[in-house]
Protein backbone atom coordinates (compact mmCIF):
# COMPACT_ATOMS: atom_id res chain seq x y z
CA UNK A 1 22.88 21.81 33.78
CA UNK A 2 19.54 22.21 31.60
CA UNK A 3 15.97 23.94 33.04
CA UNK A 4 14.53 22.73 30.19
CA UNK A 5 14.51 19.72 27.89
CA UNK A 6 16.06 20.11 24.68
CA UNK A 7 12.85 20.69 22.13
CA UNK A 8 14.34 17.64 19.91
CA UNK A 9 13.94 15.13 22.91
CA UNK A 10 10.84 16.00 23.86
CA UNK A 11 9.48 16.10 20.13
CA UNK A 12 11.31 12.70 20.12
CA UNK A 13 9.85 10.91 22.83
CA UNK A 14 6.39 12.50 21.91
CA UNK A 15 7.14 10.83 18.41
CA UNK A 16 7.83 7.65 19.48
CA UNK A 17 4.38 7.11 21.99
CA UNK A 18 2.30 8.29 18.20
CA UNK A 19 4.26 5.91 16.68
CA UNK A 20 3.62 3.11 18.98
CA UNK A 21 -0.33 3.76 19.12
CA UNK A 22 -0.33 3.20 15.36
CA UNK A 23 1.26 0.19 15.89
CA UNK A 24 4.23 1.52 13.82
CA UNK A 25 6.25 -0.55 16.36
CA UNK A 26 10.14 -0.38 14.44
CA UNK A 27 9.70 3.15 13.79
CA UNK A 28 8.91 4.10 17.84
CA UNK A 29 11.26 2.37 18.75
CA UNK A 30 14.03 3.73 16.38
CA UNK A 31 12.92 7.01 17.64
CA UNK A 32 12.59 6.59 21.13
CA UNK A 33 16.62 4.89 20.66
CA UNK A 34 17.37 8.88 19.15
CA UNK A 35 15.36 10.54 21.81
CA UNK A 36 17.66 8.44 24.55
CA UNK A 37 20.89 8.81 22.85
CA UNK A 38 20.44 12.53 23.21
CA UNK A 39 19.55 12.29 26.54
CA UNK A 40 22.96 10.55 27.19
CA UNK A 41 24.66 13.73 26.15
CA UNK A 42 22.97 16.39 28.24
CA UNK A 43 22.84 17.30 32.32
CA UNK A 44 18.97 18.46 33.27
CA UNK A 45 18.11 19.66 36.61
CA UNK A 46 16.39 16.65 38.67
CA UNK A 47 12.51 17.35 38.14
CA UNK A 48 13.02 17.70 34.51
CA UNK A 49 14.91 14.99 34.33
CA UNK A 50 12.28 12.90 36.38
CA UNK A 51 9.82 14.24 34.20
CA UNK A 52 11.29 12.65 31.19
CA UNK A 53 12.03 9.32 32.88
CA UNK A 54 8.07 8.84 33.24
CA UNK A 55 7.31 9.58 29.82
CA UNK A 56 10.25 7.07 28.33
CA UNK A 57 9.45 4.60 31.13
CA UNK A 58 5.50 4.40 30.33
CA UNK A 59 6.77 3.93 26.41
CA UNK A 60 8.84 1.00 27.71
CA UNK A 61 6.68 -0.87 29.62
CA UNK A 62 3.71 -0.21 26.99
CA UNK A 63 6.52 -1.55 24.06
CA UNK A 64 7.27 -4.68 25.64
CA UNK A 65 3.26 -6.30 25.50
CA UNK A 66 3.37 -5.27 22.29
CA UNK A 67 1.69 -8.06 20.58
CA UNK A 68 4.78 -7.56 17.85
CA UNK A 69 7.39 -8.12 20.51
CA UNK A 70 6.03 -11.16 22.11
CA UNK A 71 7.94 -13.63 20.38
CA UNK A 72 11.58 -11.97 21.77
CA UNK A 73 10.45 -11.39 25.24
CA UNK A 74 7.42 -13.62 26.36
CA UNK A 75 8.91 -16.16 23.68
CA UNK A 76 6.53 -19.06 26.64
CA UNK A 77 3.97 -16.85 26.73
CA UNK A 78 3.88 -16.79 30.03
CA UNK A 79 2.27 -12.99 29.75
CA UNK A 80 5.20 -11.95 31.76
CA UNK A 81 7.04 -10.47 29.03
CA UNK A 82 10.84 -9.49 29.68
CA UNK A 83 11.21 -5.72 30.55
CA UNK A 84 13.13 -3.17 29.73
CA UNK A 85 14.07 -0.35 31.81
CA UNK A 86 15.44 3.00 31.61
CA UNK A 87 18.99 3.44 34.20
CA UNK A 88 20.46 6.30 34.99
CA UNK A 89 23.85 6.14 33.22
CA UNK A 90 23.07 3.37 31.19
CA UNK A 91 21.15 5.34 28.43
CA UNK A 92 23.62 4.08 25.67
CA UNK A 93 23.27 0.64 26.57
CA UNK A 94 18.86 1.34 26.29
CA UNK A 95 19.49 3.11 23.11
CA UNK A 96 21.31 0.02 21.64
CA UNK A 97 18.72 -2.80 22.62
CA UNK A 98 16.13 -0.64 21.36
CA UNK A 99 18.40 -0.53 18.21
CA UNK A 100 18.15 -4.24 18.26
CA UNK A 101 14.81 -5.06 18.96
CA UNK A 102 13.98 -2.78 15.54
CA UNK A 103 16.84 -4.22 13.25
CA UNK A 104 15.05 -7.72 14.41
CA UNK A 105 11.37 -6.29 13.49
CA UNK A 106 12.68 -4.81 10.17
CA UNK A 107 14.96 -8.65 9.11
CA UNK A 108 11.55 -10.13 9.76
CA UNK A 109 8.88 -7.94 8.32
CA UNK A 110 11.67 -8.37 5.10
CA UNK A 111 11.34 -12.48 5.79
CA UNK A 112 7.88 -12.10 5.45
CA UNK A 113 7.73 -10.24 2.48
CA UNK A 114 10.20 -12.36 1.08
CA UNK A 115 7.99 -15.82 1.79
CA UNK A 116 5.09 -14.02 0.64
CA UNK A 117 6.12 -13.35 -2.65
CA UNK A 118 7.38 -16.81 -2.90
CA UNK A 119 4.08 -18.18 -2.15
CA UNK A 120 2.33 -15.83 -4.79
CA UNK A 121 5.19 -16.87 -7.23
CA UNK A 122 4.54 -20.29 -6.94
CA UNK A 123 0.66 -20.05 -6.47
CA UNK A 124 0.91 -17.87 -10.11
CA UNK A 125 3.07 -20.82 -11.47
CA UNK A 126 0.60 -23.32 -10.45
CA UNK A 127 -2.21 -21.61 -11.95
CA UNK A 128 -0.36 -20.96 -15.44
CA UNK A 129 0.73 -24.71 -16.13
CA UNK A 130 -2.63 -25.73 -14.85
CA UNK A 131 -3.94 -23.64 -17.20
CA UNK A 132 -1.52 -24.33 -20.09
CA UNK A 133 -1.79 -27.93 -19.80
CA UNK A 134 -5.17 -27.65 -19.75
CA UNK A 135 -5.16 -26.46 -23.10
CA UNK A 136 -2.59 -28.70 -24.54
CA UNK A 137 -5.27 -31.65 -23.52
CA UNK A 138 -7.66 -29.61 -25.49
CA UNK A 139 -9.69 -28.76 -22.30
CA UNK A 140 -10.34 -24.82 -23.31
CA UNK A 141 -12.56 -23.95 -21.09
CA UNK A 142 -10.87 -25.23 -18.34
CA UNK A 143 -7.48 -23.71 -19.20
CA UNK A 144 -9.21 -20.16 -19.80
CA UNK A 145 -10.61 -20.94 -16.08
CA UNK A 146 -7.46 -20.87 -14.78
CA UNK A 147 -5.56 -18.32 -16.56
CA UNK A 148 -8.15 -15.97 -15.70
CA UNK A 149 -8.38 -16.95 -11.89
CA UNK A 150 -5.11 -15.66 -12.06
CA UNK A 151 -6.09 -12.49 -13.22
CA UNK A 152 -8.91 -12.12 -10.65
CA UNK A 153 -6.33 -13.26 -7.92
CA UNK A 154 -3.43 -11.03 -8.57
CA UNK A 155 -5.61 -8.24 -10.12
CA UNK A 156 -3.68 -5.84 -8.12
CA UNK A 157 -0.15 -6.62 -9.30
CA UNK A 158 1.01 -4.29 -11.81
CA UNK A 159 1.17 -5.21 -15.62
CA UNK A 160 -0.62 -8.86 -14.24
CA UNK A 161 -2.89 -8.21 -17.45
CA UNK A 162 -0.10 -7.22 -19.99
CA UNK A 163 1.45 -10.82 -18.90
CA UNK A 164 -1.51 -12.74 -19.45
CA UNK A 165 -2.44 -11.18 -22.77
CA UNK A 166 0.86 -12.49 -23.73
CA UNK A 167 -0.18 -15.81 -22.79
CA UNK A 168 -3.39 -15.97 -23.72
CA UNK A 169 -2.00 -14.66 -27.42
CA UNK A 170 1.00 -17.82 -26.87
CA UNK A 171 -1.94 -20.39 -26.17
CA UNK A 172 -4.07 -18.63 -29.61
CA UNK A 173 -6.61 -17.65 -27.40
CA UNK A 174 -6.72 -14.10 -29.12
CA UNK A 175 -10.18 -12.50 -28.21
CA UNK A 176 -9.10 -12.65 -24.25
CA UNK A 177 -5.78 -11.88 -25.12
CA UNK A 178 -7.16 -8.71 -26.83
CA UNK A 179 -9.60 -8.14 -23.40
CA UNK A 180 -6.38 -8.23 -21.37
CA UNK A 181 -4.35 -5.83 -23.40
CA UNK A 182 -7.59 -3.08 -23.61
CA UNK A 183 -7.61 -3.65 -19.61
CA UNK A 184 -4.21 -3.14 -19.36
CA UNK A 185 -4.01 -0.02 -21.95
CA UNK A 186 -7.11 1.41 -19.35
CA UNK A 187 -4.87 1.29 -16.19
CA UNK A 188 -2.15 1.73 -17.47
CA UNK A 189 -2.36 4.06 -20.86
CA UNK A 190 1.75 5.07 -21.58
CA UNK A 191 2.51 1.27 -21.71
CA UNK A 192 3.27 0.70 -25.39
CA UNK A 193 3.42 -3.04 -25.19
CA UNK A 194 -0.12 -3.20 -24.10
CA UNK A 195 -1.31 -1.03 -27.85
CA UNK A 196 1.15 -3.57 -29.32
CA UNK A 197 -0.57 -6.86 -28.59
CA UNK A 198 -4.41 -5.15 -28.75
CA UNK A 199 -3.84 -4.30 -32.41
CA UNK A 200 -1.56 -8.05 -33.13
CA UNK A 201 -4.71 -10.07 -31.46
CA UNK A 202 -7.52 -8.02 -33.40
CA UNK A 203 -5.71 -8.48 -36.20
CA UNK A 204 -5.54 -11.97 -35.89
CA UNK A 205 -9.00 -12.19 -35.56
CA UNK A 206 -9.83 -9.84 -38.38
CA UNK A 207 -11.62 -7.35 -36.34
CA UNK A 208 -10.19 -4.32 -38.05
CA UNK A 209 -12.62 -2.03 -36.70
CA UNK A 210 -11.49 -2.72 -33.12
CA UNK A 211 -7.84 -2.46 -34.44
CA UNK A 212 -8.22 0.91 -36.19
CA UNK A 213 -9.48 2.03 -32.94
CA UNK A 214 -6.65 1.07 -30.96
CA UNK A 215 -4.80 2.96 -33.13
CA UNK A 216 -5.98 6.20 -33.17
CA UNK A 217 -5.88 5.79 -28.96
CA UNK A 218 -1.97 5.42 -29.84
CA UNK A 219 -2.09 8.35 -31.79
CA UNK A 220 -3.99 10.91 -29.41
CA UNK A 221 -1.24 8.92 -26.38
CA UNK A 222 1.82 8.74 -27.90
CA UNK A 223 1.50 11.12 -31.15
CA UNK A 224 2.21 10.43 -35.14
CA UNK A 225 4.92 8.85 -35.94
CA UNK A 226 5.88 7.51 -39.05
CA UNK A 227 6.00 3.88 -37.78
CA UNK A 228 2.04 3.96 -36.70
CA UNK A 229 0.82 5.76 -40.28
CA UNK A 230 2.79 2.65 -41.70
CA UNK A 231 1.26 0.10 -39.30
CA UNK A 232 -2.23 1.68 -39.76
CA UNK A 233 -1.68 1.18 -43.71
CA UNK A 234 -1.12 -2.14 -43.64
CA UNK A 235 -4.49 -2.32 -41.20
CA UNK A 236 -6.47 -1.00 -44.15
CA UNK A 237 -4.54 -2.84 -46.91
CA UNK A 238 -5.93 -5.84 -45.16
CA UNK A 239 -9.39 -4.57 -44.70
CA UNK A 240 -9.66 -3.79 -48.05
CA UNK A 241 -9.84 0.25 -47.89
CA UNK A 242 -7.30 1.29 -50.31
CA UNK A 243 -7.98 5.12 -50.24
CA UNK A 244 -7.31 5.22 -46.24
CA UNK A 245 -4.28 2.89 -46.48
CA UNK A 246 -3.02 4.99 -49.22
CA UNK A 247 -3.20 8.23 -47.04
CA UNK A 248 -1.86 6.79 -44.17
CA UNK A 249 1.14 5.33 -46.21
CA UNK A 250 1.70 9.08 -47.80
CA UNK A 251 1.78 10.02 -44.17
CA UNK A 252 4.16 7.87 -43.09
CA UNK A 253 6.36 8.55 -45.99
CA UNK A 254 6.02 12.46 -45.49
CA UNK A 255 8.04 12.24 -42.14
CA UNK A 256 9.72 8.67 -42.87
CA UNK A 257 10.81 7.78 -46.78
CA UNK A 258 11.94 5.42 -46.34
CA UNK A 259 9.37 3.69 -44.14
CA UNK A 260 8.57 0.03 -44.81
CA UNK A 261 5.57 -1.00 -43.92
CA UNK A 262 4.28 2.33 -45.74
CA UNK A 263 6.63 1.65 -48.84
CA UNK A 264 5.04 -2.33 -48.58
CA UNK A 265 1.66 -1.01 -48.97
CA UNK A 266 2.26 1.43 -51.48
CA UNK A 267 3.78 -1.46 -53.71
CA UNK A 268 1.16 -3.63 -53.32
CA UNK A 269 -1.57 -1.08 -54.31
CA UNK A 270 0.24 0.14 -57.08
CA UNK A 271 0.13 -4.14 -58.32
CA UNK A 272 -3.84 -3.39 -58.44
């Protein structure tokens, strides 16, 4: 028979009562099941034993008017909520309905999430056709109202601007397609994609300048590859500046020769 409580129950218990002033109510009572269970398995001497009872007990009867727990045992609010007690001998069965009372927390915080992304699925949905169809009827500024709300809405959703450069870009709306993809390159700088559809909508608009620079941020992120020289050719091809689209052709073909875009451009000027 024990003097002392084990330093893993104690630590335990002490867990739990943090836990449960946070409000980090599955995770106290998870621990609180451990602290139990290993109670189950040990003999202590009767004031230690007491001791523990009156920590564990205060956790119980502060756990069950927790505002998280209501719905299992005031489920009438009658503000009489169900208790749950600590019995010599039964500390298994305690362990296990505090087992259960967290597996039910955890299934519902997950049925929350779960609805919650529905609704922001279908509210993102909503706001894309509205916007698309919008469009279709000719209605532009309308339709770039809405495609951007969803920007503003979901702002915090990871590549939400890479997506709606790509449909802003669909729709031929290529200046705020190109403002998407710069915001997206600024959060998020190793996403190629994003470099991708910057340089395809200045292009399409003929801003060259703007395109060049989005280039050289590839180079200084991602390094000089053959493919970008070639790319970066045909940029100055099409803006007219044969000397710099013959360089970067020649340094394409240095590391690449057979490297088409660079190849392409170095036909073409030799035609003039």
């Amino acid at each position: 028979m024990l003097t002392t409580a084990p330093k893993e129950i104690r630590e335990n218990i002490a867990r739990a009562t943090g836990y449960l002033r946070r409000d980090e109510v599955e995770r106290a009572l998870l621990t609180m099941s451990e602290a139990v269970r290993q109670l189950a398995e040990i003999k202590l001497v009767r004031s230690v034993r007491a001791e523990l009872d009156i920590q564990i007990g205060d956790f119980l009867a502060t756990v069950v008017r927790h505002s998280m727990l209501q719905p299992l045992l005031d489920p009438c609010h009658t503000g009489k909520p169900r208790s749950i007690t600590l019995q010599p001998g039964k500390e298994a069965a305690l362990s296990t309905v505090l087992d259960g009372l967290a597996k039910i927390l955890q299934t519902a915080a997950e049925q929350s999430l779960q609805q919650e992304a529905e609704v922001r699925l279908a509210r993102k949905k909503q706001l894309i056709s509205s916007g698309l169809e919008f469009l279709r009827e000719g209605q532009v500024a309308k339709g770039r109202a809405f495609l951007k709300r969803m920007v503003e809405e979901f702002s915090d959703e990871e590549g939400i601007r890479l997506q709606m450069g790509q449909i802003f870009a669909a729709a031929g709306l290529f200046a705020e397609a190109a403002a998407m993809y710069e915001e997206s390159i600024s959060l998020q700088p190793r996403d190629s994609a994003a470099y991708t559809g910057a340089v395809a909508a200045w292009m399409e608009l003929r801003e060259y300048e703007k395109a060049e620079k989005v280039y050289k941020a590839v180079l200084r992120t991602f390094g000089g590859h053959a493919s970008t020289f070639g790319k970066m050719a045909k940029l100055y091809l099409a803006w007219h500046k044969k000397q710099a689209a013959e360089d970067a052709a020649l340094r394409a073909l240095q590391t690449d020769p057979e490297q088409a875009d660079a190849l392409e451009v170095m036909a073409a000027l030799d035609k003039h």
